[in-house]
C-alpha atoms as a PDB file:
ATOM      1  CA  UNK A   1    -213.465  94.923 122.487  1.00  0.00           C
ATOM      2  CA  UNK A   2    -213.819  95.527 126.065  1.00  0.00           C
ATOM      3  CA  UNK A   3    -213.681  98.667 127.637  1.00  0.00           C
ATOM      4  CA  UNK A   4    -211.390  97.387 130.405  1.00  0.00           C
ATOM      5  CA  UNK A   5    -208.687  96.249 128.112  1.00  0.00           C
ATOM      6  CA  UNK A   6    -208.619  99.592 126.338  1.00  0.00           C
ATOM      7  CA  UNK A   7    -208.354 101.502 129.695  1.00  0.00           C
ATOM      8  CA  UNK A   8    -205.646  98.983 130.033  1.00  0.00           C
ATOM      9  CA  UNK A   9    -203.587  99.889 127.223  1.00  0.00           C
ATOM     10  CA  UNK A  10    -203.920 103.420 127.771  1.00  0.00           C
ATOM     11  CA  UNK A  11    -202.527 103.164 130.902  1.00  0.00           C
ATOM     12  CA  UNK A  12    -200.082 100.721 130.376  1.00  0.00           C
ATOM     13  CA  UNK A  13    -198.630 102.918 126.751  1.00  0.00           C
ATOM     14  CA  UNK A  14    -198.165 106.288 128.606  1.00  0.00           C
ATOM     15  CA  UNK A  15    -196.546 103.975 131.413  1.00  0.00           C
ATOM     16  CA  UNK A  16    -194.058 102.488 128.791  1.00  0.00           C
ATOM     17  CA  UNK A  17    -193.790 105.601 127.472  1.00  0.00           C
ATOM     18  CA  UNK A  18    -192.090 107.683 130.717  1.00  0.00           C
ATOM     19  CA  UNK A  19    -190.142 104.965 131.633  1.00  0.00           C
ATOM     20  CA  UNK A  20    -188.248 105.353 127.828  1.00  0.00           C
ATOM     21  CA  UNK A  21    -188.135 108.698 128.072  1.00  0.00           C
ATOM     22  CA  UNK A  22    -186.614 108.404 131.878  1.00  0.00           C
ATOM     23  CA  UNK A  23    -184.211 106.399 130.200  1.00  0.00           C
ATOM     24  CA  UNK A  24    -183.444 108.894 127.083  1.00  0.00           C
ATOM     25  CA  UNK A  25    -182.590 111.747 129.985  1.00  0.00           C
ATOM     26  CA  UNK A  26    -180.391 109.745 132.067  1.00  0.00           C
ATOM     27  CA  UNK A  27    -178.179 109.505 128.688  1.00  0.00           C
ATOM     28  CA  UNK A  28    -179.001 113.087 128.428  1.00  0.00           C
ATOM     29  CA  UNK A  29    -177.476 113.617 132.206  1.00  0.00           C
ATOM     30  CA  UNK A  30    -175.412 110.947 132.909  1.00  0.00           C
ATOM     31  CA  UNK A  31    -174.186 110.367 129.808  1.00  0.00           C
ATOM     32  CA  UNK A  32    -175.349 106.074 129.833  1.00  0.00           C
ATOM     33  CA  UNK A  33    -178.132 104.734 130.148  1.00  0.00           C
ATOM     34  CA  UNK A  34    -179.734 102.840 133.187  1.00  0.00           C
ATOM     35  CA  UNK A  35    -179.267  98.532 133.133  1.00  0.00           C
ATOM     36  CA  UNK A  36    -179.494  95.832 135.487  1.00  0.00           C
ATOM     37  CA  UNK A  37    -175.863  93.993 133.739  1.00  0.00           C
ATOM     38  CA  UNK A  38    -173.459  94.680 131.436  1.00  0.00           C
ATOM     39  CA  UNK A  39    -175.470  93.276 128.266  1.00  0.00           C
ATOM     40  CA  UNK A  40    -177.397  96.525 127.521  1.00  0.00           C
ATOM     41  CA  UNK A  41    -174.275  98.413 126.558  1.00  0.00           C
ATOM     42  CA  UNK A  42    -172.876  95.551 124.727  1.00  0.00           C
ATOM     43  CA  UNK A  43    -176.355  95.325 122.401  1.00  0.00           C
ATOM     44  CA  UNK A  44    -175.958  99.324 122.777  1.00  0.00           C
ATOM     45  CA  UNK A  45    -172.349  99.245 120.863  1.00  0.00           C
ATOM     46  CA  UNK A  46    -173.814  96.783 118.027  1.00  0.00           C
ATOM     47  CA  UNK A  47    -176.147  99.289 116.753  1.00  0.00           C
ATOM     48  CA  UNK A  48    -175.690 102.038 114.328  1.00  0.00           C
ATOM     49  CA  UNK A  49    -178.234 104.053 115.806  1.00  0.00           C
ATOM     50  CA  UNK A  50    -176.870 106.212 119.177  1.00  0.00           C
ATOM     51  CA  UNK A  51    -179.062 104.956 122.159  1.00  0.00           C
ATOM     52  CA  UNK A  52    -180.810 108.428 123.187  1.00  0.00           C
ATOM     53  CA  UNK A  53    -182.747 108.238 119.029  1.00  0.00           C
ATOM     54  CA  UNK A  54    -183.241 104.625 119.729  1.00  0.00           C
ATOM     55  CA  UNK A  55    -185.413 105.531 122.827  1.00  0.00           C
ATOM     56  CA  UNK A  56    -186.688 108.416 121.352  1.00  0.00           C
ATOM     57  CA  UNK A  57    -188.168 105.826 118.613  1.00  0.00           C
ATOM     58  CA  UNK A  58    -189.440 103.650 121.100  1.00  0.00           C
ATOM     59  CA  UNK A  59    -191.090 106.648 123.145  1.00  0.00           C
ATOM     60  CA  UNK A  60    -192.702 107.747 120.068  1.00  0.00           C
ATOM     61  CA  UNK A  61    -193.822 104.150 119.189  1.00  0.00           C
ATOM     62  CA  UNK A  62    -196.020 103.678 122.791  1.00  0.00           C
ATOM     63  CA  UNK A  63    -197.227 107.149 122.699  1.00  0.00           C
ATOM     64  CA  UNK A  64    -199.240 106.783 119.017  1.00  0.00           C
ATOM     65  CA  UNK A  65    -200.606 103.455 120.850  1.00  0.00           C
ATOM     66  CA  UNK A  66    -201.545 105.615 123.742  1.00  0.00           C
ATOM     67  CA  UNK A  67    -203.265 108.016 121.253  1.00  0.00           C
ATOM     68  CA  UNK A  68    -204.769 104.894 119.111  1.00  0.00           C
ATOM     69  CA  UNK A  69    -206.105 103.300 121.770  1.00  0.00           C
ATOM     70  CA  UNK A  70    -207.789 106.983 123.571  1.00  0.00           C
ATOM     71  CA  UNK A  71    -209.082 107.157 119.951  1.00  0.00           C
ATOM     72  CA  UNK A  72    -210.884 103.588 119.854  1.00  0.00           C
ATOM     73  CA  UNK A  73    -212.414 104.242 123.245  1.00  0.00           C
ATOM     74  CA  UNK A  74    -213.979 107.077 122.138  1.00  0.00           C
ATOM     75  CA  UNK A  75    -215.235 105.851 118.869  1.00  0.00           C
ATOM     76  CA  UNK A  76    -215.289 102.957 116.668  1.00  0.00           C
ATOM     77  CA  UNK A  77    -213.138 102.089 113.629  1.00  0.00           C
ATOM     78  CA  UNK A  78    -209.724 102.396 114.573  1.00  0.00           C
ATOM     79  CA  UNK A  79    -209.293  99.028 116.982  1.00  0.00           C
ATOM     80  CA  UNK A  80    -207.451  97.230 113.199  1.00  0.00           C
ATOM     81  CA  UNK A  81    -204.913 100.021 113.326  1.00  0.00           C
ATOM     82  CA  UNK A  82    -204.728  99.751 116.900  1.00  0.00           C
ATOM     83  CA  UNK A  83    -204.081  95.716 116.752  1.00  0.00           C
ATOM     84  CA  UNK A  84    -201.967  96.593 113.552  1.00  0.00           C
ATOM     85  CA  UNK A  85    -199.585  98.905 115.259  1.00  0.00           C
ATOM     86  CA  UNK A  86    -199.297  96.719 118.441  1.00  0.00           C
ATOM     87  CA  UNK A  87    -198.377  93.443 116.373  1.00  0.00           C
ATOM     88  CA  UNK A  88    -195.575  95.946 114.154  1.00  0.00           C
ATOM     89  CA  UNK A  89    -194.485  96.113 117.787  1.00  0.00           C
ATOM     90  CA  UNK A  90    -194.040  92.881 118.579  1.00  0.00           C
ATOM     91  CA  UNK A  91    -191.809  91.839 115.626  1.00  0.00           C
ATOM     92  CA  UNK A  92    -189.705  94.583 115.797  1.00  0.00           C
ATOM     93  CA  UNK A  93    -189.240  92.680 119.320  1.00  0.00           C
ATOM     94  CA  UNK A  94    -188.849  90.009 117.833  1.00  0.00           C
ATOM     95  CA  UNK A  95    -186.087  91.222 115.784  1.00  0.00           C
ATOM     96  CA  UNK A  96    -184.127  92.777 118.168  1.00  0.00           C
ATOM     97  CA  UNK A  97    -184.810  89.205 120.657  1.00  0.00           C
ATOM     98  CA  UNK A  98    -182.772  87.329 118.334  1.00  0.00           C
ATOM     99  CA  UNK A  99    -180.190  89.681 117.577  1.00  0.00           C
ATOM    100  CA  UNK A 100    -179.524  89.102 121.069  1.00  0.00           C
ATOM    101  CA  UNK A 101    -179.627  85.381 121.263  1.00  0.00           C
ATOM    102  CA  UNK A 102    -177.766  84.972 117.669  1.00  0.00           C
ATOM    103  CA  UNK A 103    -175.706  87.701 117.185  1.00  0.00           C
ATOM    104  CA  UNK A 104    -174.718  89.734 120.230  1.00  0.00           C
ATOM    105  CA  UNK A 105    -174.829  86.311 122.732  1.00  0.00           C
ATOM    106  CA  UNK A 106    -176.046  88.428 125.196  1.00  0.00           C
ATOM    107  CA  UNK A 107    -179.096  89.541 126.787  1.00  0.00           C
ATOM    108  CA  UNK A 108    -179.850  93.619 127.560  1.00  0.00           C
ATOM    109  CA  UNK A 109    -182.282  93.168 130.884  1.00  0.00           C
ATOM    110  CA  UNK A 110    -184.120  97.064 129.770  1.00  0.00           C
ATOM    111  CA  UNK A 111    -184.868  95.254 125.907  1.00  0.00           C
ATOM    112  CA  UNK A 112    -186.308  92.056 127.579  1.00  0.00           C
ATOM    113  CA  UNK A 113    -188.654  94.862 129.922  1.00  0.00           C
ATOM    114  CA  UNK A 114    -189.659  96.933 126.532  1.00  0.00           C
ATOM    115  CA  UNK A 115    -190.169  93.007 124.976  1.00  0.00           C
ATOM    116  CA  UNK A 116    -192.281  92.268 128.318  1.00  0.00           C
ATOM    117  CA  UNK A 117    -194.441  95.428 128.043  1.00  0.00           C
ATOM    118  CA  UNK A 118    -195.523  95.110 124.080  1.00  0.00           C
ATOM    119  CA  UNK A 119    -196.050  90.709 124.826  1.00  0.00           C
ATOM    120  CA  UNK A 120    -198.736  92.452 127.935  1.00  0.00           C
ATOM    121  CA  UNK A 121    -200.297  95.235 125.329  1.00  0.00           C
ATOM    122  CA  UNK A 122    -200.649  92.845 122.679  1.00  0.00           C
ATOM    123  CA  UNK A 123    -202.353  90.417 125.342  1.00  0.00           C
ATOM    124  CA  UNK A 124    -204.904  92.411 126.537  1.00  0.00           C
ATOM    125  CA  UNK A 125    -206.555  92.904 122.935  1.00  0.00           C
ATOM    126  CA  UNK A 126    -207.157  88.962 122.973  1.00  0.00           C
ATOM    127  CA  UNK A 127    -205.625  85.893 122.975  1.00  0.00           C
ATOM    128  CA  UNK A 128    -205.877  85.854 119.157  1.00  0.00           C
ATOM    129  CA  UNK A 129    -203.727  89.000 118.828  1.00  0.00           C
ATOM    130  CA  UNK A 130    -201.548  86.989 121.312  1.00  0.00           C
ATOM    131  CA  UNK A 131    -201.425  83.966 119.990  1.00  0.00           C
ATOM    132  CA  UNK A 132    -200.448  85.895 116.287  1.00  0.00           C
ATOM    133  CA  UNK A 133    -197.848  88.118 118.002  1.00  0.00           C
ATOM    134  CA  UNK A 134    -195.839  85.115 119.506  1.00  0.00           C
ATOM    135  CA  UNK A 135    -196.044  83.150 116.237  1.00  0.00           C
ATOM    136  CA  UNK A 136    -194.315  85.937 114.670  1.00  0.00           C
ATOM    137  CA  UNK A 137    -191.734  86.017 117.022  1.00  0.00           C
ATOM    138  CA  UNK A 138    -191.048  82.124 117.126  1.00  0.00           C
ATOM    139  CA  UNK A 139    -191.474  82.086 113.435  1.00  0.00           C
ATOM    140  CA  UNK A 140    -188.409  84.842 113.439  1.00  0.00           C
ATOM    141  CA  UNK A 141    -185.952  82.867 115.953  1.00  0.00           C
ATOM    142  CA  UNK A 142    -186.098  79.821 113.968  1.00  0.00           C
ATOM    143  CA  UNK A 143    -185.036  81.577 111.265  1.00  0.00           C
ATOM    144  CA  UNK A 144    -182.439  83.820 113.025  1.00  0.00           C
ATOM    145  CA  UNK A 145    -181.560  80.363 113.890  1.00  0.00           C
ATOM    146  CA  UNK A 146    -180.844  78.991 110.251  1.00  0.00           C
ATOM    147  CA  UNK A 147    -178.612  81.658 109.414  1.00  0.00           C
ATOM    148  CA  UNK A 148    -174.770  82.413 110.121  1.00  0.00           C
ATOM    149  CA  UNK A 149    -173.229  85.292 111.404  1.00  0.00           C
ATOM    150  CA  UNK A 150    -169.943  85.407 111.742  1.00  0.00           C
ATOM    151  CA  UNK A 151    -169.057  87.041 108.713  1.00  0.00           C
ATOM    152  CA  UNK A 152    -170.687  90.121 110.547  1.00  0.00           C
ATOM    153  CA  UNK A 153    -168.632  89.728 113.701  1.00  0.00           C
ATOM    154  CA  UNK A 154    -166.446  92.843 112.559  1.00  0.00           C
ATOM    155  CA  UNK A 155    -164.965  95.341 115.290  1.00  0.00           C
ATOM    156  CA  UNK A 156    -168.515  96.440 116.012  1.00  0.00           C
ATOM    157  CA  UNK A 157    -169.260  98.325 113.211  1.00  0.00           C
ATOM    158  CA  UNK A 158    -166.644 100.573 112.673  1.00  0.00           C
ATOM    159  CA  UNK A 159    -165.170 100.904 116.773  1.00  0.00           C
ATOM    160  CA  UNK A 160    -161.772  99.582 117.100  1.00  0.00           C
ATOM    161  CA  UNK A 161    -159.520  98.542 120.274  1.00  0.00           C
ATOM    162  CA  UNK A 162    -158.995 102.314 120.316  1.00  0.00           C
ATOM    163  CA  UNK A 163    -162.191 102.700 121.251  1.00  0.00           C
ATOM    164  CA  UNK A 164    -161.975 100.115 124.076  1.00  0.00           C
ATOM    165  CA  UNK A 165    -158.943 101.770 125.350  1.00  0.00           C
ATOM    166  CA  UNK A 166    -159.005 103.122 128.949  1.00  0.00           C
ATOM    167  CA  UNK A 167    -155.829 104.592 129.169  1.00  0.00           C
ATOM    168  CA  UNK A 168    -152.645 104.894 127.457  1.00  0.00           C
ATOM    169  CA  UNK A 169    -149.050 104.993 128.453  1.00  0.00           C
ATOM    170  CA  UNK A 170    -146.786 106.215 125.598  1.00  0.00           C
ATOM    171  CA  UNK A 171    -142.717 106.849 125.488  1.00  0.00           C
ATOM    172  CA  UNK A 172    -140.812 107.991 122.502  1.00  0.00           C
ATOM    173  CA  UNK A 173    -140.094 106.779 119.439  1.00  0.00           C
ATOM    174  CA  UNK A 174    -142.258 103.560 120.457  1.00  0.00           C
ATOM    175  CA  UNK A 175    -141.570 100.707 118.082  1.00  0.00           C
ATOM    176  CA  UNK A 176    -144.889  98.916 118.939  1.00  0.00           C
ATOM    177  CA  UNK A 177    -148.795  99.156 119.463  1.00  0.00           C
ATOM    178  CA  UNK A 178    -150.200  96.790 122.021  1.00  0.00           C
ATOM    179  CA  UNK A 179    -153.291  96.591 123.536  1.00  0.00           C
ATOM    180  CA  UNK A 180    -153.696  94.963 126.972  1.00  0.00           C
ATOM    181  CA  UNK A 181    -157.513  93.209 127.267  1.00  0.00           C
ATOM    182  CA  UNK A 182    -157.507  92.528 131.151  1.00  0.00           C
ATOM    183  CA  UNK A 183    -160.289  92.497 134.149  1.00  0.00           C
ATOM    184  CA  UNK A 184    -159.881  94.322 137.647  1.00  0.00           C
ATOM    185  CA  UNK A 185    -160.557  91.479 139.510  1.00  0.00           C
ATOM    186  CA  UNK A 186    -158.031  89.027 137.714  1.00  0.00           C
ATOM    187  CA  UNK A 187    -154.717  88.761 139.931  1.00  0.00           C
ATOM    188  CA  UNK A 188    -152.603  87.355 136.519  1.00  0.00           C
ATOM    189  CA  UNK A 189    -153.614  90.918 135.326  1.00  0.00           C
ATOM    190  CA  UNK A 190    -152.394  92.779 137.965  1.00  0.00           C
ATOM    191  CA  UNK A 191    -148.429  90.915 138.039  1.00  0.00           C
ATOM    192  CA  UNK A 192    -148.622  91.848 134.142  1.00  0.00           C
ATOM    193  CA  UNK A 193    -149.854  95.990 134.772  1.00  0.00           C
ATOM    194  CA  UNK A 194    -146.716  95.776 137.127  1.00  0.00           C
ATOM    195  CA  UNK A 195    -144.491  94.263 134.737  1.00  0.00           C
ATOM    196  CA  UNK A 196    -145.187  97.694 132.496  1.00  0.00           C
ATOM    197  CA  UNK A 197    -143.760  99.853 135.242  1.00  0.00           C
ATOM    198  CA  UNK A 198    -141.318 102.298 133.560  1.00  0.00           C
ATOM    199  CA  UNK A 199    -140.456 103.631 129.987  1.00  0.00           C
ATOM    200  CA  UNK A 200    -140.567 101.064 127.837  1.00  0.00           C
ATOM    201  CA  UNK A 201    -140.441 100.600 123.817  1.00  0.00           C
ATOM    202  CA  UNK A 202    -143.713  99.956 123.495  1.00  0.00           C
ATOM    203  CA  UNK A 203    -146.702 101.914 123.543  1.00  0.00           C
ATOM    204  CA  UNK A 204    -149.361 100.408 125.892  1.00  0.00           C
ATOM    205  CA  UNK A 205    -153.535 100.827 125.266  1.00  0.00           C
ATOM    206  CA  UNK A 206    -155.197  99.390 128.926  1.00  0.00           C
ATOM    207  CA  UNK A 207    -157.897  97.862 127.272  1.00  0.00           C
ATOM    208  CA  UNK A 208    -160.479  95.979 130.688  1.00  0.00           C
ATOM    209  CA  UNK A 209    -163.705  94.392 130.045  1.00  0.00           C
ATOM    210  CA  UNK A 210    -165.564  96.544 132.807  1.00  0.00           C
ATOM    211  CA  UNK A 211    -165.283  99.667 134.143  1.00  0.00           C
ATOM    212  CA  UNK A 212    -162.256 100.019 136.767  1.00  0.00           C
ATOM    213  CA  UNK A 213    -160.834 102.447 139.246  1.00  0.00           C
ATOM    214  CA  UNK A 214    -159.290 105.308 138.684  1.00  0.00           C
ATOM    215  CA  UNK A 215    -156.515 104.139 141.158  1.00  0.00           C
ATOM    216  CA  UNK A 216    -155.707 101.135 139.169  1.00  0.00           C
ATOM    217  CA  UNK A 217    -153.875 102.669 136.694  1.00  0.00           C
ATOM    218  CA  UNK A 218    -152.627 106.333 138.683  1.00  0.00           C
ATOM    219  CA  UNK A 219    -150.592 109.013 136.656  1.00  0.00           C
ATOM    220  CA  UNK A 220    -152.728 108.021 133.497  1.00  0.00           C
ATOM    221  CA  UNK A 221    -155.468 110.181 131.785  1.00  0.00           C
ATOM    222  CA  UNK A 222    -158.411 108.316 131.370  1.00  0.00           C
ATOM    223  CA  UNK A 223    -160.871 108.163 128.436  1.00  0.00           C
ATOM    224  CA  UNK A 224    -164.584 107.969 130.428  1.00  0.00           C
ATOM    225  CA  UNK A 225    -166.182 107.449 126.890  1.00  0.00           C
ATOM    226  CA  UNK A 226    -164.320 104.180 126.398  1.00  0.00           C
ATOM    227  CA  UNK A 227    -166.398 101.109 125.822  1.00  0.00           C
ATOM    228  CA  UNK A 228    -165.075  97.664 127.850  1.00  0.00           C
ATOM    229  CA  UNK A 229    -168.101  95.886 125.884  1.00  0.00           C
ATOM    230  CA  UNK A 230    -165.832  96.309 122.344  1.00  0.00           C
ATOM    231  CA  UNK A 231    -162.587  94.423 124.875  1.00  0.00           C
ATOM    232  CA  UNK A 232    -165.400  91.511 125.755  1.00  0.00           C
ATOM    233  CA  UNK A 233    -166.919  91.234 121.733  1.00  0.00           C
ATOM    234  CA  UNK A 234    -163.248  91.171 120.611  1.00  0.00           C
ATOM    235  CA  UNK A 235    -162.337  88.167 123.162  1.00  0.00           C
ATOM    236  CA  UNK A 236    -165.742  86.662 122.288  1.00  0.00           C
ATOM    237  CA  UNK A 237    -164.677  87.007 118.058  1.00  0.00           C
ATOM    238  CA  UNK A 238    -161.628  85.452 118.997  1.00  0.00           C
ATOM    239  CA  UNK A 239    -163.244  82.522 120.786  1.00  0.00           C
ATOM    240  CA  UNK A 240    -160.723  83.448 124.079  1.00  0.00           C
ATOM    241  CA  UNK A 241    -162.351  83.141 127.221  1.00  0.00           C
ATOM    242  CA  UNK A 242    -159.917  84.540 129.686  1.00  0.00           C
ATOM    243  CA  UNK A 243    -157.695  87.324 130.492  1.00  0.00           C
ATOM    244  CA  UNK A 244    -154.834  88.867 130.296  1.00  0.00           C
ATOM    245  CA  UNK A 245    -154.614  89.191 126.700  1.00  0.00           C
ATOM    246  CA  UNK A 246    -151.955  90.979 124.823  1.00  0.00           C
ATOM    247  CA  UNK A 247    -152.642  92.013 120.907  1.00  0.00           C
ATOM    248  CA  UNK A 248    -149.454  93.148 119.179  1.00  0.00           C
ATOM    249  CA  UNK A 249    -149.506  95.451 116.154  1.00  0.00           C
ATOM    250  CA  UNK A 250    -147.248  95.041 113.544  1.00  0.00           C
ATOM    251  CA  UNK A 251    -146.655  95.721 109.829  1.00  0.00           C
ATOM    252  CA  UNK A 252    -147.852  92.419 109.194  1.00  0.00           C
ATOM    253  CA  UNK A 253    -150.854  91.896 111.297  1.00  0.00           C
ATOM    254  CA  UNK A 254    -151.429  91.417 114.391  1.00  0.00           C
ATOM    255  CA  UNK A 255    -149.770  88.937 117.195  1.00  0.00           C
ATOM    256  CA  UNK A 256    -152.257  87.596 120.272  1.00  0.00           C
ATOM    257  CA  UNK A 257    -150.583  86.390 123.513  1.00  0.00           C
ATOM    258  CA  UNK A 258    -152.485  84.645 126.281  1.00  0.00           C
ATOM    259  CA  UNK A 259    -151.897  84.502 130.102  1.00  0.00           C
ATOM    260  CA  UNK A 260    -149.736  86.171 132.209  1.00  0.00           C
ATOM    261  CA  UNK A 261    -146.044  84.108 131.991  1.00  0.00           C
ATOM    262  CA  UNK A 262    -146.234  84.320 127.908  1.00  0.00           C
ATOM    263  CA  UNK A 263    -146.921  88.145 127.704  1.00  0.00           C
ATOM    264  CA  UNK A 264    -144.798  89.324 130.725  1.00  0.00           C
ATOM    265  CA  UNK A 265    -142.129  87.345 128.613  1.00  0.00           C
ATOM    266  CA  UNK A 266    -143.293  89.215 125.707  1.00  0.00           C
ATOM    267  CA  UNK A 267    -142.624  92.380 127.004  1.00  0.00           C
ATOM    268  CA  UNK A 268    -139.304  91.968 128.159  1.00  0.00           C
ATOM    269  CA  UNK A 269    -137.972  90.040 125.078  1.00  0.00           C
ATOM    270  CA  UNK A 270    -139.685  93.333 122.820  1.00  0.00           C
ATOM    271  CA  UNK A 271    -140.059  96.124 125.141  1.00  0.00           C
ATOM    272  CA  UNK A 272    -137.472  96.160 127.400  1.00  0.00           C
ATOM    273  CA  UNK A 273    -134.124  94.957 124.861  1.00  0.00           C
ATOM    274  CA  UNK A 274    -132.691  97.077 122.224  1.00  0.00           C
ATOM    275  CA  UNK A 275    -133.298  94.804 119.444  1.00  0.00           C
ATOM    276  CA  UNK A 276    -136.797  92.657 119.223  1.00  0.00           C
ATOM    277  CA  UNK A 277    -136.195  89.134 119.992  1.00  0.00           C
ATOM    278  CA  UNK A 278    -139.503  87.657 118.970  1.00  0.00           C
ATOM    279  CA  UNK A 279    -141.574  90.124 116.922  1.00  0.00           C
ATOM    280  CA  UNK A 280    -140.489  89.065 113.658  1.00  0.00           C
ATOM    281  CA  UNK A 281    -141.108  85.586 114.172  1.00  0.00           C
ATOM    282  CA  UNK A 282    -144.927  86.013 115.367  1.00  0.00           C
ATOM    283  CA  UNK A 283    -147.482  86.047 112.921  1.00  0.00           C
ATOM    284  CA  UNK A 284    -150.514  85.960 114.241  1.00  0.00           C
ATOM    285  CA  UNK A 285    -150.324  83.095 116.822  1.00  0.00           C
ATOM    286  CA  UNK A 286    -152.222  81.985 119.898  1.00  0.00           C
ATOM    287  CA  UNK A 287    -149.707  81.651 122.647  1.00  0.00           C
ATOM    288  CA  UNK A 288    -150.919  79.000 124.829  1.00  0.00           C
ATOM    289  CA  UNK A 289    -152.624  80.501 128.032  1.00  0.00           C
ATOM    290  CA  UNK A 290    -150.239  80.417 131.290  1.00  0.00           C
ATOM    291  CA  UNK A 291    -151.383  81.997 133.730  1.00  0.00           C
ATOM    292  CA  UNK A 292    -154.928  83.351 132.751  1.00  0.00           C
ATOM    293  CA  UNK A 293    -158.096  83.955 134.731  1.00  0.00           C
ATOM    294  CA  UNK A 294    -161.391  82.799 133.122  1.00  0.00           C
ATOM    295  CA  UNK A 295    -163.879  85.934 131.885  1.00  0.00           C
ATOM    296  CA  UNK A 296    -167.049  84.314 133.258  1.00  0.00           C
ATOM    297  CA  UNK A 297    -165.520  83.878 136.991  1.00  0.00           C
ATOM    298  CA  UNK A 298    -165.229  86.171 139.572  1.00  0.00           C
ATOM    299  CA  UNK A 299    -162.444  86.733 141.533  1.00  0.00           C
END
């Protein structure tokens, strides 16, 4: 092996290697980590494993092929655990590619840079430890690709809407729980927010698909841990593309209304009379959308 590509991979590991831990102290300090769209937290909140261990685990993975590869240039015998440890690499990569593609539907721009950095290290022992590396990974898609996962598509293993929630406005005695799943920029969401004004019946969870102003919603205390990615899975489960969105609790499941006309009429026919006009009839139905502003547009 050449004594350029080992150099290579030294420099390149402990260079992978800061940039995780960079990323494992702005969690530490900022309390989320640093991406280029909204797709890293989303992958983030299908884990089980909290983000700050998951980059400790990468971290520890490029420094023992920094260490490897200082080894190997120093003496022979260790470049098969080098190339060993390196291709492990690559199909945990592999793995986690096409949980994005298949399962999450969306892509986390940091992963694809930690993908992009072990694709380089694996490259620069040889196109043969290339060549092996992307087999691996194409060999994995296809078979991400032959299985189904929508039986897995639970409220993101273990979160609930609560845990979307930005804000809630409560009054007494409440007879309802319903979550609003809206976006800032959406003007159908705004004429429903206004429809709340006042004490109502009903106890509202502000549920948005991005992070929002604190002046959108003023005399509330907001949750800053709340996670808009569960809001956008939930829609995405649903197979609803646009906002507002009202879920309804109730003793028998739960009621979905779509677009702005149907759930402003929903309030005032359950929130805003003494006796429910409509609850008891609804069992969980799709109101068709009336007033609704499409998720993947901006406003």
């Amino acid at each position: 092996m050449k004594l350029g590509s080992l150099q290579g991979i030294i420099y390149l590991s402990i260079l992978a290697c800061i940039v995780i831990i960079a990323q494992a102290l702005l969690i530490v300090f900022k309390g989320e980590a640093f991406c280029v769209n909204e797709g890293c937290r989303t992958v983030e909140a299908l884990t089980l494993i909290l983000p700050f261990y998951f980059n400790l685990l990468g971290a520890a993975y490029f420094f023992s092929i920094f260490c490897t590869a200082l080894i190997t240039k120093q003496r022979s015998g260790t470049e098969p655990l080098l190339r060993i440890i390196l291709i492990s690499g690559l199909a945990a990569e592999g793995i986690l590619l096409g949980y994005q593609i298949f399962v999450a539907n969306v892509f986390c721009s940091y992963c694809l840079l930690i993908l992009l950095l072990v694709v380089i290290l694996n490259s620069l022992m040889g196109l043969r430890q290339l060549t092996l590396g992307l087999v691996t990974i194409v060999a994995q898609l296809i078979m991400f690709s032959l299985l189904n996962f929508d039986t897995a598509k639970t409220p993101l293993h273990g979160r609930t809407l609560d845990n979307g929630t930005y804000a809630v406005r409560r009054c007494s005695d409440p007879i309802k729980q319903l979550y609003l799943i809206f976006s800032e920029d959406c003007p159908h969401c705004y004429k429903v927010i206004e429809a709340l004004e006042g004490c109502t019946r009903c106890e509202f969870h502000f549920n948005p698909i991005k992070k929002i102003g604190s002046d959108l919603l003023p005399g509330l205390s907001p949750n800053e841990k709340f996670l808009p990615e569960i809001n956008t899975a939930a829609l995405k489960i649903l197979g609803i593309d646009t906002v507002p969105v009202l879920i309804a609790k109730d003793h028998d499941g739960l009621t979905f209304i779509e677009g702005e006309r149907n759930i402003i009429n929903y309030i005032q026919n359950t929130c805003f009379q003494e006796m429910p006009l409509l609850g008891g009839n609804l069992k969980d139905p799709f109101e068709t959308e009336d007033g609704a502003c499409s998720i993947n547009e901006n406003y």
